[in-house]
Every structure is written in structure tokens, then in C-alpha cells.
N, C-alpha and C. Protein backbone atom coordinates (compact mmCIF):
# COMPACT_ATOMS: atom_id res chain seq x y z
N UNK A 1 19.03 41.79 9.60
CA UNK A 1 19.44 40.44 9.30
C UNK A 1 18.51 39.88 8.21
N UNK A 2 18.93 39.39 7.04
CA UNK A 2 18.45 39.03 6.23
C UNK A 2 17.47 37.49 6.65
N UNK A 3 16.87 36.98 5.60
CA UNK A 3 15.83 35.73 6.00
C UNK A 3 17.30 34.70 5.98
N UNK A 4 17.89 34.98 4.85
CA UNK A 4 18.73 33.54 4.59
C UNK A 4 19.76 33.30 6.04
N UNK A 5 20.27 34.63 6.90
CA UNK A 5 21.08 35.02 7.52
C UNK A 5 20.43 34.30 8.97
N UNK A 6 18.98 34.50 8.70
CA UNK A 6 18.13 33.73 10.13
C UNK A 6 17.15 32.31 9.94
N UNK A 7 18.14 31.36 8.92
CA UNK A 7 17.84 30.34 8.72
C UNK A 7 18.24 29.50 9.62
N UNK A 8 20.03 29.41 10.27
CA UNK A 8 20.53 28.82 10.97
C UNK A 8 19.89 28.77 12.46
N UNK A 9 19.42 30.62 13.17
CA UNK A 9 19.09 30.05 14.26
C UNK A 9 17.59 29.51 14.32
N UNK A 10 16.72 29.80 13.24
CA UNK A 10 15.56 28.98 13.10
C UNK A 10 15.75 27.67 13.56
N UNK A 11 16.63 26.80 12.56
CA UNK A 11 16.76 25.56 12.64
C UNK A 11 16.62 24.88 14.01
N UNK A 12 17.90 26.20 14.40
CA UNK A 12 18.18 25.73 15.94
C UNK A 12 16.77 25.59 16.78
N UNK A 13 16.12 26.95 16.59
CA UNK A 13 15.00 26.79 17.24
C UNK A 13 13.99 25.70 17.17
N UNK A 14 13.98 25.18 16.00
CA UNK A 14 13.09 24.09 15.79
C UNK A 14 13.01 23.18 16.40
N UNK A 15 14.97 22.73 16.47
CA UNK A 15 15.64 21.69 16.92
C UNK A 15 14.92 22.02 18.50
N UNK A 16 14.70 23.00 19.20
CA UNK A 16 14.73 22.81 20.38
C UNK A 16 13.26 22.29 20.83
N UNK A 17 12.26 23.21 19.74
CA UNK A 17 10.66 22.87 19.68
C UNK A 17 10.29 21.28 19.97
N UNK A 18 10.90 20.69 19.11
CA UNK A 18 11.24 19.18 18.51
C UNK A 18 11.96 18.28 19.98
N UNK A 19 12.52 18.60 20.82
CA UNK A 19 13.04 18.41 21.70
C UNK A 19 12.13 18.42 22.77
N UNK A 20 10.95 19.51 22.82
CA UNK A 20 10.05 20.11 23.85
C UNK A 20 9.18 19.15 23.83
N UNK A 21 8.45 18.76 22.07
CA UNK A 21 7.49 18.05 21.89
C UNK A 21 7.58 16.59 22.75
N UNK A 22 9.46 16.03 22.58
CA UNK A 22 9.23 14.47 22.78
C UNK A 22 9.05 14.71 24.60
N UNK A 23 9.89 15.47 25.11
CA UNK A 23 9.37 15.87 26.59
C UNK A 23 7.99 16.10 27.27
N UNK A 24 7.40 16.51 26.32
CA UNK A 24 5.85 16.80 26.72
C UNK A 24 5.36 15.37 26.61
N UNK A 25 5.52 14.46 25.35
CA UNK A 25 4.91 13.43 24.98
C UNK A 25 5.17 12.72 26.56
N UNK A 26 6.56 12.88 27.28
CA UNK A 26 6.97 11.92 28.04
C UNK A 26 7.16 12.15 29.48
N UNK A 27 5.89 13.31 29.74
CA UNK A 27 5.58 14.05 30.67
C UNK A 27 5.26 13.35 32.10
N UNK A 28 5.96 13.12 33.19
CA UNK A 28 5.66 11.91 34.21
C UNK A 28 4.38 12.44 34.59
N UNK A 29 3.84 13.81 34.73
CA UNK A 29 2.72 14.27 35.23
C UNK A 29 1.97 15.72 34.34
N UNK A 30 0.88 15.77 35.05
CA UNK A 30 0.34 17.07 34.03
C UNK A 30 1.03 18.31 34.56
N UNK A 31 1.61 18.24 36.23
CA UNK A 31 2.02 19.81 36.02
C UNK A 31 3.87 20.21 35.45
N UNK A 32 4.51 19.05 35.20
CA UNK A 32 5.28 18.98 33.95
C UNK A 32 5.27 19.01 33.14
N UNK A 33 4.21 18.41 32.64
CA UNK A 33 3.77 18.75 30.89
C UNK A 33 3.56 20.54 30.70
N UNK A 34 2.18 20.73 31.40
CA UNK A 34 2.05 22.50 31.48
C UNK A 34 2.97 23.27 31.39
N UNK A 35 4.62 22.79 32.40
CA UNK A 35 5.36 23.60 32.47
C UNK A 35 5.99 23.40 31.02
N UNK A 36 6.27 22.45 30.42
CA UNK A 36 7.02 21.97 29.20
C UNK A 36 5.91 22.95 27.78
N UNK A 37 4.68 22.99 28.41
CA UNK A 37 3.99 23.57 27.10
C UNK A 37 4.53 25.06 27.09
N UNK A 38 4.55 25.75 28.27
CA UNK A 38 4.80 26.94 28.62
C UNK A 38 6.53 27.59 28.13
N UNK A 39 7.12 26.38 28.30
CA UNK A 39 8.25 26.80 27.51
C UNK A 39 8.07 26.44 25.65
N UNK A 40 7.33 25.61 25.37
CA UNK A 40 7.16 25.47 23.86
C UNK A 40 6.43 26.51 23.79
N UNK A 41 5.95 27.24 24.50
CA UNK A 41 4.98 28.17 23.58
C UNK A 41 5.97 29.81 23.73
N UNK A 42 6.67 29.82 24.57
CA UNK A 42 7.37 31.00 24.57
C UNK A 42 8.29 30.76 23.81
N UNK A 43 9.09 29.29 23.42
CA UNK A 43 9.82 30.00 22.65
C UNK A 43 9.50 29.57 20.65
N UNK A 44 8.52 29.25 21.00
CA UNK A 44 7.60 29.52 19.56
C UNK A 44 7.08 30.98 19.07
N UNK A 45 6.84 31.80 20.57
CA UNK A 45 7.02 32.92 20.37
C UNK A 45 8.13 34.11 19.54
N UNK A 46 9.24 33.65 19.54
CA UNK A 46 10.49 33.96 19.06
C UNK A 46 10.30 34.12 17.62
N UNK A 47 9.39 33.19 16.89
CA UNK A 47 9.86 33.19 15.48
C UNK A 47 9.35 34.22 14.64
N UNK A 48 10.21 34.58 13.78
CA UNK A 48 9.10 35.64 12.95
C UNK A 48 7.53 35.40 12.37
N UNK A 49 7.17 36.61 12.25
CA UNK A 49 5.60 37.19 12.21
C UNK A 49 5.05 35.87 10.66
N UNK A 50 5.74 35.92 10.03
CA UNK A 50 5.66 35.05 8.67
C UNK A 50 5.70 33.55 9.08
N UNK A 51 6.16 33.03 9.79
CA UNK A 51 6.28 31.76 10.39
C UNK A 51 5.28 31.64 11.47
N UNK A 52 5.11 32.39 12.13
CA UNK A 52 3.82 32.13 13.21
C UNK A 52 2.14 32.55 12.11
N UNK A 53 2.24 33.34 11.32
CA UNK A 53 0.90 33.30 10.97
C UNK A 53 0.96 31.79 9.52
N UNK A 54 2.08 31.61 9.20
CA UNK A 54 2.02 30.37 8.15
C UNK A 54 1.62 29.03 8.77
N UNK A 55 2.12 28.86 9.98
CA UNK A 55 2.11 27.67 10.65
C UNK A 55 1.04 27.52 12.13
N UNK A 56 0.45 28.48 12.07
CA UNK A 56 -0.63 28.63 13.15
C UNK A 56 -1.67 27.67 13.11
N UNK A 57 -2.00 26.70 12.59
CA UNK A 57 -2.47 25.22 12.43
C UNK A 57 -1.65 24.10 12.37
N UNK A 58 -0.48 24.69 12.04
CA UNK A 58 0.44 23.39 11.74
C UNK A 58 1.67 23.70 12.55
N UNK A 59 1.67 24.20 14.18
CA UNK A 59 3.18 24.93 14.55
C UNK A 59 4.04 23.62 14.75
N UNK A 60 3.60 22.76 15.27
CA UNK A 60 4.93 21.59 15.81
C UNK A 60 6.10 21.79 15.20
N UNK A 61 7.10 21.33 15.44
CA UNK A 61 8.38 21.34 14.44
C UNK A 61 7.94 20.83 13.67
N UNK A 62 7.48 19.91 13.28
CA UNK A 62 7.52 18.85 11.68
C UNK A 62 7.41 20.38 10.80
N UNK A 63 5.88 21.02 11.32
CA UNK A 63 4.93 21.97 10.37
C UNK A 63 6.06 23.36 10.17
N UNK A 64 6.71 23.25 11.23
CA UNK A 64 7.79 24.52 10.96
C UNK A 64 8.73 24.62 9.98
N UNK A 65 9.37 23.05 9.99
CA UNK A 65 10.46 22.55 9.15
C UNK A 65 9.54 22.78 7.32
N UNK A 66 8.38 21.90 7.79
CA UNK A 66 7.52 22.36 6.37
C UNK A 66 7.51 23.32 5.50
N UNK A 67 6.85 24.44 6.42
CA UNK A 67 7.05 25.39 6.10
C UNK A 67 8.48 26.37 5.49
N UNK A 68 9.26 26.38 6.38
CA UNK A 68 11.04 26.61 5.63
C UNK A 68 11.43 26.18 4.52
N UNK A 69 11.14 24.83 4.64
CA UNK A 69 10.97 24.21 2.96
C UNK A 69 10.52 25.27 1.98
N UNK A 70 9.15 25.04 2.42
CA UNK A 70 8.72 25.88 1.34
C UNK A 70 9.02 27.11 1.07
N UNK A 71 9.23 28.17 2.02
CA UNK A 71 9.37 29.71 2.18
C UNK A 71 10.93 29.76 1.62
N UNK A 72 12.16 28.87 1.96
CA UNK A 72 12.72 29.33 1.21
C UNK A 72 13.12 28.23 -0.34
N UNK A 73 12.30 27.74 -0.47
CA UNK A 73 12.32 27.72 -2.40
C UNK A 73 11.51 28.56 -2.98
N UNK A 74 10.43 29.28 -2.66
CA UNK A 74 10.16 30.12 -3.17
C UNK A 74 10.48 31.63 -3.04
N UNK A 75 11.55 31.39 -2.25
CA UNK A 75 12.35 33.05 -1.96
C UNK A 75 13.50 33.08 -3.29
N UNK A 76 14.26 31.66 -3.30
CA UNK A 76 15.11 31.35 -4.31
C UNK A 76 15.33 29.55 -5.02
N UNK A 77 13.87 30.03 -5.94
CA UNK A 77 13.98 27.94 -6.49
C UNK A 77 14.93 28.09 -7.68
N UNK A 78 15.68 28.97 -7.65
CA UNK A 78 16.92 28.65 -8.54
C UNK A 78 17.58 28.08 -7.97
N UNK A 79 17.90 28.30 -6.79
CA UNK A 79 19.17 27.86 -6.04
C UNK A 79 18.97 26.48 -4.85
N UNK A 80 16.94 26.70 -4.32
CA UNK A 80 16.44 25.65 -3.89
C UNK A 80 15.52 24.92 -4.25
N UNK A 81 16.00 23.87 -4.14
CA UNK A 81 14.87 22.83 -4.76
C UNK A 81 14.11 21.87 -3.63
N UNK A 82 12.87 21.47 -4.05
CA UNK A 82 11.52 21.00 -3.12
C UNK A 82 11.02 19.65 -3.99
N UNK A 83 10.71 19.12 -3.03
CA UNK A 83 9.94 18.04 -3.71
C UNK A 83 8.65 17.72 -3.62
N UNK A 84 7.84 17.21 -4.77
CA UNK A 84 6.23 17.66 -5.10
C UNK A 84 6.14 17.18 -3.56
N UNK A 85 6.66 16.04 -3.04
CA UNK A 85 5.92 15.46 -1.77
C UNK A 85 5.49 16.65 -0.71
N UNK A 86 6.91 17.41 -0.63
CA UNK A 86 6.91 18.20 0.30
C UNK A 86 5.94 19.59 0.38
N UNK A 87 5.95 19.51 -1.11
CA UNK A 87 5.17 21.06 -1.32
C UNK A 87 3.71 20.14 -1.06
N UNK A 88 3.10 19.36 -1.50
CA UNK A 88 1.90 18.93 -1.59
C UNK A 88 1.59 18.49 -0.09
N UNK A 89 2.55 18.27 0.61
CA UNK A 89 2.25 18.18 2.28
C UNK A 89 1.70 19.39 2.57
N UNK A 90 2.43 20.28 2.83
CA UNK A 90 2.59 21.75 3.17
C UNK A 90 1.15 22.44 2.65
N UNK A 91 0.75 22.34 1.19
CA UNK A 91 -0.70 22.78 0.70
C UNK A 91 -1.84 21.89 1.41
N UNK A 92 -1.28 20.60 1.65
CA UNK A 92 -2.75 19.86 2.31
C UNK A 92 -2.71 20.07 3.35
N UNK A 93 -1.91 20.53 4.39
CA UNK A 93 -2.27 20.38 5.86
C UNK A 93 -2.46 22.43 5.86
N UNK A 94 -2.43 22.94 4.92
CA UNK A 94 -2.32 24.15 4.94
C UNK A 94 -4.04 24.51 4.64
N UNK A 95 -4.68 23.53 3.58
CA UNK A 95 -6.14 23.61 3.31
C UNK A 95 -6.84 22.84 4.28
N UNK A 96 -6.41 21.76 4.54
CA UNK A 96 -7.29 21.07 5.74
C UNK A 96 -7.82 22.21 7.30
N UNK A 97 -6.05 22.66 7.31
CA UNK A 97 -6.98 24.23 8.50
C UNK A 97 -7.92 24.95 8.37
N UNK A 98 -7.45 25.29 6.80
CA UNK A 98 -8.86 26.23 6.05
C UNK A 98 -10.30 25.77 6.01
N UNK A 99 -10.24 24.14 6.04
CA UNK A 99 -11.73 23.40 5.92
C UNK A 99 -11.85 23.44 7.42
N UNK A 100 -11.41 22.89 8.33
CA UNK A 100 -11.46 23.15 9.78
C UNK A 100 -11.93 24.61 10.25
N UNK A 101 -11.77 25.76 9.71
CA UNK A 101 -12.22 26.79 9.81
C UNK A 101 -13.63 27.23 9.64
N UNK A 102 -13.69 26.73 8.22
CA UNK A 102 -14.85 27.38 7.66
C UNK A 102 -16.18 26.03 8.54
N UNK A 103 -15.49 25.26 8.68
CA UNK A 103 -16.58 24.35 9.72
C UNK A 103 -17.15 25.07 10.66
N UNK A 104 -16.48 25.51 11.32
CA UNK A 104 -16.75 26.41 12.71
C UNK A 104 -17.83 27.41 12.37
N UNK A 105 -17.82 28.02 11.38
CA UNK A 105 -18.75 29.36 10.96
C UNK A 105 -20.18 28.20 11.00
N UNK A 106 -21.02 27.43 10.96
CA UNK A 106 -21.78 26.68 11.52
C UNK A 106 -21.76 27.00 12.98
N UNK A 107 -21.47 27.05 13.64
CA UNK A 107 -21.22 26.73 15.33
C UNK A 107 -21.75 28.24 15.72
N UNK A 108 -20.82 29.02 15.28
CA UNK A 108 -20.16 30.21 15.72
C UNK A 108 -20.70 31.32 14.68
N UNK A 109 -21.88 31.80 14.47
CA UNK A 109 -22.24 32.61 12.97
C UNK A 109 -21.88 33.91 13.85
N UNK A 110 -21.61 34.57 12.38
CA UNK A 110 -21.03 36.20 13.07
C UNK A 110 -22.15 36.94 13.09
């Protein structure tokens, strides 16, 4: 199955991520929430290897949807088009992980 071919059930999946999040937010207790994380995280599991290592700082839906943006205009920006906003989201919350990272090497020296 091609990427463009597994755009649709992405979406879907997102749609459901996005669904998980406002449930968790609106969790009557913590061992509902847990259970609600436990299904966001399995089926975040689902997505391809390129989407889980792109968005591994940024997984929520918003950061997923982000990401798609971007991955496919640069698969085909003939045919898709992005806007600076979106790409310049996507690079800043994409470097801010990277500064969040290299913080840690302080803490944590190898």
C-alpha cells in the first residue's frame, strides 16, 4: 500500500487519537484516564515507523496532523501545497525537542 493510499486511514486514526485526548482531558477519575491513555497509546502504536519517530515529541493529534502536512508536500509540493505557518510550526516544535534534549545531557552525561 502506497503512503498516498494510507493517508485516509491515518486521518481516521488521528480522528480517533483526537477523540482519546478530549476523553482523557475529561477523565471523571485517574483509573479512567490510565485506561483512556492505554488505549491512546496502543493505537498510536499502529502508525507507521516514519510517523512515530517524526512525532515522538510532538505525538498528540494536532503534532500528527502537523506532521502529514508536511510529509506529504514534500513527497509531492507540485501537487501539495503548505503554508509558511504550518511548515514553521512543524520546524519549531520539531527544534524545541531537540533543545529539550540536548538539556538533559547536563543531568544525564554518558
Amino acid at each position: 500500500m502506497s503512503d498516498s493510499e494510507k493517508i485516509p486511514e491515518i486521518l481516521k486514526l488521528i480522528d480517533i487519537l483526537d477523540g482519546l485526548e478530549t476523553l482523557i482531558e475529561g477523565a471523571p477519575n485517574e483509573d479512567v484516564e490510565d485506561i483512556l491513555e492505554e488505549a491512546w497509546l496502543q493505537v498510536s502504536d499502529t502508525f507507521p515507523d516514519d510517523f512515530k519517530a517524526a512525532t515522538q515529541h510532538d505525538a498528540g493529534a494536532e503534532g500528527l496532523r502537523r506532521y502529514l502536512k508536511v510529509k506529504t508536500f514534500f513527497e509531492n509540493p507540485s501537487e501539495r501545497s503548505i503554508g509558511a505557518s504550518d511548515l514553521e510550526e512543524y520546524y519549531r516544535s520539531y527544534i524545541a525537542a531537540e533543545e529539550d534534549e540536548e538539556s538533559t545531557d547536563f543531568f544525564f552525561p554518558e
